[in-house]
N, C-alpha and C. Protein backbone atom coordinates (compact mmCIF):
# COMPACT_ATOMS: atom_id res chain seq x y z
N UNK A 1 95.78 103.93 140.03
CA UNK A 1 95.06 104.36 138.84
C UNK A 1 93.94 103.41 138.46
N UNK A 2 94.18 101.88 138.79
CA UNK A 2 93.32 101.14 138.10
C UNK A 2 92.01 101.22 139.02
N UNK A 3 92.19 101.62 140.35
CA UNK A 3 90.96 101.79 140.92
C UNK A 3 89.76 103.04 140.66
N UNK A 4 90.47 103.55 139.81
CA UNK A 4 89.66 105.19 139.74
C UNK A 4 88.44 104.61 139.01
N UNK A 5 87.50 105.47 139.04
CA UNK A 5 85.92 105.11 137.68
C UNK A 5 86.47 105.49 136.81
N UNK A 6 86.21 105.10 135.77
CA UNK A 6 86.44 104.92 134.44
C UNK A 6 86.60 106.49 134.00
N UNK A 7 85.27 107.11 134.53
CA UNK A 7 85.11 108.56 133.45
C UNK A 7 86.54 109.85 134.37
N UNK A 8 86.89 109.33 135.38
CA UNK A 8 87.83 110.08 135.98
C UNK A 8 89.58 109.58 135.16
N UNK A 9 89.33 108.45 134.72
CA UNK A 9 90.61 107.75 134.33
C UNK A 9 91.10 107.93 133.31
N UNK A 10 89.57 108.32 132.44
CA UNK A 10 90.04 108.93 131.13
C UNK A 10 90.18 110.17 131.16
N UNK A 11 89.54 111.17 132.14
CA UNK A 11 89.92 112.52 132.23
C UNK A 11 91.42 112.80 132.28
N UNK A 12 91.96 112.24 132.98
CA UNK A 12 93.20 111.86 133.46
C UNK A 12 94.35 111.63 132.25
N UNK A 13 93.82 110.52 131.78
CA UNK A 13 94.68 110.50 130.38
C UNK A 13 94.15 111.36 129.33
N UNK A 14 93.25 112.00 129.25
CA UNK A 14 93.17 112.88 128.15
C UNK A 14 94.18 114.76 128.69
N UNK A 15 94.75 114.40 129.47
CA UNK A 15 95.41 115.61 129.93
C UNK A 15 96.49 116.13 128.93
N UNK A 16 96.23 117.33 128.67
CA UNK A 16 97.63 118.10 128.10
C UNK A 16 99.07 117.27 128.23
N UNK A 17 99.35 117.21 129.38
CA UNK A 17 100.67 116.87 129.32
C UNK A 17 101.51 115.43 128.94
N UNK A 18 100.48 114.82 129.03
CA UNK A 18 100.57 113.70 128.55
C UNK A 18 100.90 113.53 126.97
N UNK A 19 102.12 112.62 126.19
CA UNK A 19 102.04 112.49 125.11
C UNK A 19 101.37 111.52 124.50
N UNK A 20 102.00 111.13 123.59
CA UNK A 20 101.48 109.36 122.76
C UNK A 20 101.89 108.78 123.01
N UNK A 21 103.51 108.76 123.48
CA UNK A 21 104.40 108.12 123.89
C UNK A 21 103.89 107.49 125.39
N UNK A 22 103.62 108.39 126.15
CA UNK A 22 103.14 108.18 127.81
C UNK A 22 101.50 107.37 127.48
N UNK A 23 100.71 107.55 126.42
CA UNK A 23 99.53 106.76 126.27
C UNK A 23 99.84 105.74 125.99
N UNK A 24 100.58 105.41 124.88
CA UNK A 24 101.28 103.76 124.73
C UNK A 24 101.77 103.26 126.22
N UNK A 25 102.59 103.49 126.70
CA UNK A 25 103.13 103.03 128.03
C UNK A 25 102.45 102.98 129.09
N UNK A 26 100.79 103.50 129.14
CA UNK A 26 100.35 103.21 130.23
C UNK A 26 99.57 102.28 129.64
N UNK A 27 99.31 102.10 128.31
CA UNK A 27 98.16 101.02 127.93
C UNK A 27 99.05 99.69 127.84
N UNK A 28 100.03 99.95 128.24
CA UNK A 28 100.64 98.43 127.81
C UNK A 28 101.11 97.72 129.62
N UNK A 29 100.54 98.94 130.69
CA UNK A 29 100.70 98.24 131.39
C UNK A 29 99.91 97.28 132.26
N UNK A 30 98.56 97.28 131.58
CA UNK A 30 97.50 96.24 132.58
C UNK A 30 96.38 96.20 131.49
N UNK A 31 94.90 95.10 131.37
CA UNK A 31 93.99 95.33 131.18
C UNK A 31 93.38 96.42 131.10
N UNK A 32 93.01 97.01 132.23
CA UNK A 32 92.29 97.68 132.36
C UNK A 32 92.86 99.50 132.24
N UNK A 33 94.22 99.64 132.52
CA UNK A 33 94.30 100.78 131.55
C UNK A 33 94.96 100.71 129.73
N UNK A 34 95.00 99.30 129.41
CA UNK A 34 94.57 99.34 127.77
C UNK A 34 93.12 99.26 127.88
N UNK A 35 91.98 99.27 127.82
CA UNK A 35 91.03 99.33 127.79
C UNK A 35 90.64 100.64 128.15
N UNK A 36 91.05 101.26 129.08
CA UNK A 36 90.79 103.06 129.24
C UNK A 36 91.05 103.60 127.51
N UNK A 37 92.41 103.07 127.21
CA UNK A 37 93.15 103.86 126.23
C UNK A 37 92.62 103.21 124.86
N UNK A 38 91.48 102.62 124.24
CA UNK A 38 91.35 101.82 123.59
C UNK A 38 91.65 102.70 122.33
N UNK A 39 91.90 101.94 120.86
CA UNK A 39 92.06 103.19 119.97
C UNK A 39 91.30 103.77 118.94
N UNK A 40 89.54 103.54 119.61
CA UNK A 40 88.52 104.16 119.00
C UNK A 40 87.38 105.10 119.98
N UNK A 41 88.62 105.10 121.22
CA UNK A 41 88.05 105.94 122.21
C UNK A 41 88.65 107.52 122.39
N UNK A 42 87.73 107.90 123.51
CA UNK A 42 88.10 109.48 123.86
C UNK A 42 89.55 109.70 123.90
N UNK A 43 90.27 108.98 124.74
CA UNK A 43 91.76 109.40 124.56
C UNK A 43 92.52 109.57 123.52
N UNK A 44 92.73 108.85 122.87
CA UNK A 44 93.40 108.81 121.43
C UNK A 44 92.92 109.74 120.31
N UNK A 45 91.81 110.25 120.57
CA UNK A 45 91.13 111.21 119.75
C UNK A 45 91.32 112.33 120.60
N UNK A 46 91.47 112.78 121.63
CA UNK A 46 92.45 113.76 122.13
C UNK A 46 93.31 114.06 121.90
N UNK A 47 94.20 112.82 121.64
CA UNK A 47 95.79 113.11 121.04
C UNK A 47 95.58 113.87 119.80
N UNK A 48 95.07 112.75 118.99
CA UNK A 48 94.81 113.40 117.91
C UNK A 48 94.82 115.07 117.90
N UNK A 49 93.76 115.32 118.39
CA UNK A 49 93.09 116.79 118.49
C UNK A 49 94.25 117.48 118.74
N UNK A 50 95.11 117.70 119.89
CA UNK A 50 95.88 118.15 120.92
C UNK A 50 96.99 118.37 119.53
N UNK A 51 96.93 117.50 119.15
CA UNK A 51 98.23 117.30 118.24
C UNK A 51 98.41 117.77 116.42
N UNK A 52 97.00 117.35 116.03
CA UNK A 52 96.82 118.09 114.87
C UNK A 52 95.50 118.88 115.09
N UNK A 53 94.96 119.69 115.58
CA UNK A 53 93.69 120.33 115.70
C UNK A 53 93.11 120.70 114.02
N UNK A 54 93.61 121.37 113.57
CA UNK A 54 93.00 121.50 111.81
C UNK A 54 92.37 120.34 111.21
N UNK A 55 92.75 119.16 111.41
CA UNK A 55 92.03 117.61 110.57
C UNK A 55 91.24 117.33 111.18
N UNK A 56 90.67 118.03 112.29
CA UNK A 56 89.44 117.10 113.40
C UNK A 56 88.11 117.19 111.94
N UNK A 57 88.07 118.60 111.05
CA UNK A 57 87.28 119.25 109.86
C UNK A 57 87.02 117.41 109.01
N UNK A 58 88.11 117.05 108.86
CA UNK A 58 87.81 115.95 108.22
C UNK A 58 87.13 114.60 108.08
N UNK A 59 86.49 114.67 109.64
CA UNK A 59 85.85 113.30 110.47
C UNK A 59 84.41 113.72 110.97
N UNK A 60 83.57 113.05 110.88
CA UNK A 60 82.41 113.24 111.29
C UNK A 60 82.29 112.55 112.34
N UNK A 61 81.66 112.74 113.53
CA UNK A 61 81.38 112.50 114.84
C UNK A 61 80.70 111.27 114.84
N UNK A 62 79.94 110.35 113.93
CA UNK A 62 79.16 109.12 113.45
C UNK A 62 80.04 108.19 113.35
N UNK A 63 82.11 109.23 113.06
CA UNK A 63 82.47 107.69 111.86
C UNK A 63 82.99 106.92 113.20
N UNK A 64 82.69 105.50 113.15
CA UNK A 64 83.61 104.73 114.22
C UNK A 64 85.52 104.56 113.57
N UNK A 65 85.91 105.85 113.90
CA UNK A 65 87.46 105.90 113.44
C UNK A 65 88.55 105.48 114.51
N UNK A 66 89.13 104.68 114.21
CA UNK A 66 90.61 104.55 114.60
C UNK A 66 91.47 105.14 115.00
N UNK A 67 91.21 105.96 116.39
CA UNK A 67 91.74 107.50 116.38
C UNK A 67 93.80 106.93 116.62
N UNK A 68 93.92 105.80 117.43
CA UNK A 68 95.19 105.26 117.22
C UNK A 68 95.57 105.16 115.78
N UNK A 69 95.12 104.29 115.12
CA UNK A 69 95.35 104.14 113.57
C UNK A 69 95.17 105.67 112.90
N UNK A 70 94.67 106.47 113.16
CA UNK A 70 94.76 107.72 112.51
C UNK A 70 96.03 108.39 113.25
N UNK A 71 96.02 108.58 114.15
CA UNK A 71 97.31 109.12 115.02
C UNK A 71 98.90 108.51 114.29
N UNK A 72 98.79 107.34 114.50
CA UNK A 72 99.79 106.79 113.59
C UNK A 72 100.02 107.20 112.29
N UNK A 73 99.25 107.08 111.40
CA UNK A 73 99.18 107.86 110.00
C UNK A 73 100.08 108.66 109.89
N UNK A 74 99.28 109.95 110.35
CA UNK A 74 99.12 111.61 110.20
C UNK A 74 101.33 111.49 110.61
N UNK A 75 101.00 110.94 111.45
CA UNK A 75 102.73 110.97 112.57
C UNK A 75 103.97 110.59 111.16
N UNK A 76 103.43 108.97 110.61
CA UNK A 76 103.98 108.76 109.74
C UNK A 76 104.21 109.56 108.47
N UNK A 77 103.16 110.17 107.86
CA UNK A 77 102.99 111.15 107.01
C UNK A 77 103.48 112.01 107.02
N UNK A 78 104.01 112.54 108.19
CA UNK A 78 104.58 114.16 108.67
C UNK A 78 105.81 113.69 108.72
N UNK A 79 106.34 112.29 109.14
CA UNK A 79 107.98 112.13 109.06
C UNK A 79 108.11 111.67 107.49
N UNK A 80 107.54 110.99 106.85
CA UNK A 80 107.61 110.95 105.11
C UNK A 80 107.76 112.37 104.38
N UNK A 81 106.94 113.11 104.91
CA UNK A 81 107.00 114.66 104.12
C UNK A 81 108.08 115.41 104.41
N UNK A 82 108.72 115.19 106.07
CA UNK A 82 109.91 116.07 106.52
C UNK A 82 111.10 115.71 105.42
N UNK A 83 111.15 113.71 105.07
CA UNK A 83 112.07 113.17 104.47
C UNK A 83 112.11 113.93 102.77
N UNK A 84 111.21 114.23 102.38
CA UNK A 84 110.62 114.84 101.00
C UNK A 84 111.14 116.15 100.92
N UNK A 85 110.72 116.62 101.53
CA UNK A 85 111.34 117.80 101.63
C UNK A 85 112.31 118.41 101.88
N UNK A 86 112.98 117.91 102.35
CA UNK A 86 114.69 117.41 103.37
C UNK A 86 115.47 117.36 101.77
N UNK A 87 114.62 116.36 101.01
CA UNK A 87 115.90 116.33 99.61
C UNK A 87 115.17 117.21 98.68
N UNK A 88 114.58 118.35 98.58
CA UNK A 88 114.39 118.85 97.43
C UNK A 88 115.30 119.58 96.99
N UNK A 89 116.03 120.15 98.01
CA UNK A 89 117.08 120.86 97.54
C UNK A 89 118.14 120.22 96.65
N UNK A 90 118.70 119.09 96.94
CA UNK A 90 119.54 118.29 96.07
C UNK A 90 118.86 117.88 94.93
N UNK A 91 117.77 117.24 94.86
CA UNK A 91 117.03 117.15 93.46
C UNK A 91 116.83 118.18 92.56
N UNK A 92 116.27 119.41 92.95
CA UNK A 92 115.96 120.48 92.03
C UNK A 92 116.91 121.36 92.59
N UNK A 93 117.68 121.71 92.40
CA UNK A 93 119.04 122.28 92.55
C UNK A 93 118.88 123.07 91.08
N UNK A 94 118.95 122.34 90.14
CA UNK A 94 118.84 122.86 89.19
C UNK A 94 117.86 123.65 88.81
N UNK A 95 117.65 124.10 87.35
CA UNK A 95 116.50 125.30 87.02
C UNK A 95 115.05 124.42 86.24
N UNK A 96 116.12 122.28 85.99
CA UNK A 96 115.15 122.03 85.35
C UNK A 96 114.53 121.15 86.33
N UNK A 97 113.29 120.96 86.67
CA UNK A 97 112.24 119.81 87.50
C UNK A 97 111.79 118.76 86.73
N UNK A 98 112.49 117.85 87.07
CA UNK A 98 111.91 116.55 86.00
C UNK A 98 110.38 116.22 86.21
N UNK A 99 110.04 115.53 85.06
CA UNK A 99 108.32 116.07 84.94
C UNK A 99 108.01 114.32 86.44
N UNK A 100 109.00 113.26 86.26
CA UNK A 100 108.47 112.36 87.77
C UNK A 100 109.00 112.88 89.11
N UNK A 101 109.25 114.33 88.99
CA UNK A 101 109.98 114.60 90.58
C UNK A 101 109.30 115.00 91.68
N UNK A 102 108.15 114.79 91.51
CA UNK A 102 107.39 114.75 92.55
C UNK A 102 106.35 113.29 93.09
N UNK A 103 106.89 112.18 92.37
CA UNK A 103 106.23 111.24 92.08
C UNK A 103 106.33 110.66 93.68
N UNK A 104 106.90 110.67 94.27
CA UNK A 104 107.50 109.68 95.28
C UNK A 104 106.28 110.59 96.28
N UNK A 105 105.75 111.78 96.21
CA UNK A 105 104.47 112.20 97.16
C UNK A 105 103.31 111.65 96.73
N UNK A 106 102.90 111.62 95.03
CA UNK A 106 102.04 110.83 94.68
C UNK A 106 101.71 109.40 95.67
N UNK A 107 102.77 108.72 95.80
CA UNK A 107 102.91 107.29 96.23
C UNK A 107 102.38 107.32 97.63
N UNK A 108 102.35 108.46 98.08
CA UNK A 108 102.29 108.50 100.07
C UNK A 108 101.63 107.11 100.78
N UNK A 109 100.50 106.94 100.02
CA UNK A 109 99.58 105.66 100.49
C UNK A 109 98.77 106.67 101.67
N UNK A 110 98.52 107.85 102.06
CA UNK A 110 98.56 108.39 103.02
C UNK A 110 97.01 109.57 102.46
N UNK A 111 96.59 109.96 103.21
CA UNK A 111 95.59 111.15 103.15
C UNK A 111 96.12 112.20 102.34
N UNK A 112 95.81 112.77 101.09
CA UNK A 112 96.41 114.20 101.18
C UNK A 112 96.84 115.10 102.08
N UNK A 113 95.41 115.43 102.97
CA UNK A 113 95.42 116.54 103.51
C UNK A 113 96.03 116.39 104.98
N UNK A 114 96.66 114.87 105.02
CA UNK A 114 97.81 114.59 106.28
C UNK A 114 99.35 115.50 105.42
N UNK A 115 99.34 115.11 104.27
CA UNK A 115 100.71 115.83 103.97
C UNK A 115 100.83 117.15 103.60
N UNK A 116 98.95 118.04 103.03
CA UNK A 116 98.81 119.23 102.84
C UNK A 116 99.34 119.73 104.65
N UNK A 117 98.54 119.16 105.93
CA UNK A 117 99.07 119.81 106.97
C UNK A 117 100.41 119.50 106.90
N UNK A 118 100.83 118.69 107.14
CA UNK A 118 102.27 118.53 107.66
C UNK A 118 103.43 119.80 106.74
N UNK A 119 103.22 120.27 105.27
CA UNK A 119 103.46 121.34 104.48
C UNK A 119 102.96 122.62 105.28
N UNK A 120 102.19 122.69 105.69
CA UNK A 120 101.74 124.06 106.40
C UNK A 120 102.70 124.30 108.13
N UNK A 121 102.71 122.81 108.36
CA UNK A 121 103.98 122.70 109.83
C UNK A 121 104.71 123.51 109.25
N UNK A 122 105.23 122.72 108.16
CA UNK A 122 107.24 122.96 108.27
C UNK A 122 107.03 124.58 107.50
N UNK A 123 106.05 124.91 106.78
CA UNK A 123 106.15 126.35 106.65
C UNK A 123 105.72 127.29 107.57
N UNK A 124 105.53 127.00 108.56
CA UNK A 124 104.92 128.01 109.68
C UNK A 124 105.98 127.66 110.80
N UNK A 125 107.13 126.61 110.72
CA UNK A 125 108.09 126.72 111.48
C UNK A 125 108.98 127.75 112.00
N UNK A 126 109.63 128.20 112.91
CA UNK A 126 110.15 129.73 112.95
C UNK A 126 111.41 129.08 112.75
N UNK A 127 112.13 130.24 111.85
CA UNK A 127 113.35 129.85 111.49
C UNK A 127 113.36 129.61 109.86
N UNK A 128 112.28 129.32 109.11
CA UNK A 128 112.03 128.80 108.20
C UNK A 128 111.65 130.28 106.84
């Protein structure tokens, strides 16, 4: 792999089948494919894409973004919201909603519209 040109290497890792999981593990195995995988390059902004396509709306093609550091986020955000949602039933069980019971989404530290998608996941889940 490390011999390929560059623009074939990233073709390569920007492939479908590949996860985040398999991008971490090949960038951690040499120079030069962490440097393919850097995390303000094409690959990681693939993931991205591949993975949440609706938020690409939110980034302009100018910004020098963190497509790793955004990938991470969005990931974190979507397991914070599963956890949120997971207890609403035990919290509002009842008929009354305490006026701080939604406070703990306030807090996300996170994008809105990482937890507006991740709300549109778990409602477009089948089964749901």
């Amino acid at each position: 792999l490390t011999d390929l040109p560059g623009e074939l290497l990233e073709l390569i890792l920007c492939c479908d089948v590949l996860g985040a999981a398999d991008i971490g593990r090949v960038s951690c195995t040499c120079r030069r494919l962490r440097e393919a995988c850097q995390p303000r390059g094409k690959v990681w902004r693939q993931r991205f894409r591949l993975r949440w396509p609706s938020l690409l709306k939110y980034y302009s093609h100018t910004d020098g973004v963190s497509w790793l550091e955004e990938y991470k986020a969005r990931h974190n955000a979507g397991l914070e919201a599963q956890r949120i949602v997971a207890s609403f039933s035990k919290r509002f069980f009842s008929e009354h909603v305490p006026c701080d019971g939604f406070s703990d989404i306030e807090t996300l530290g996170c994008p809105s519209h990482f937890f507006e998608d991740e709300l549109m996941c778990i409602l477009n889940m089948e089964g749901r």
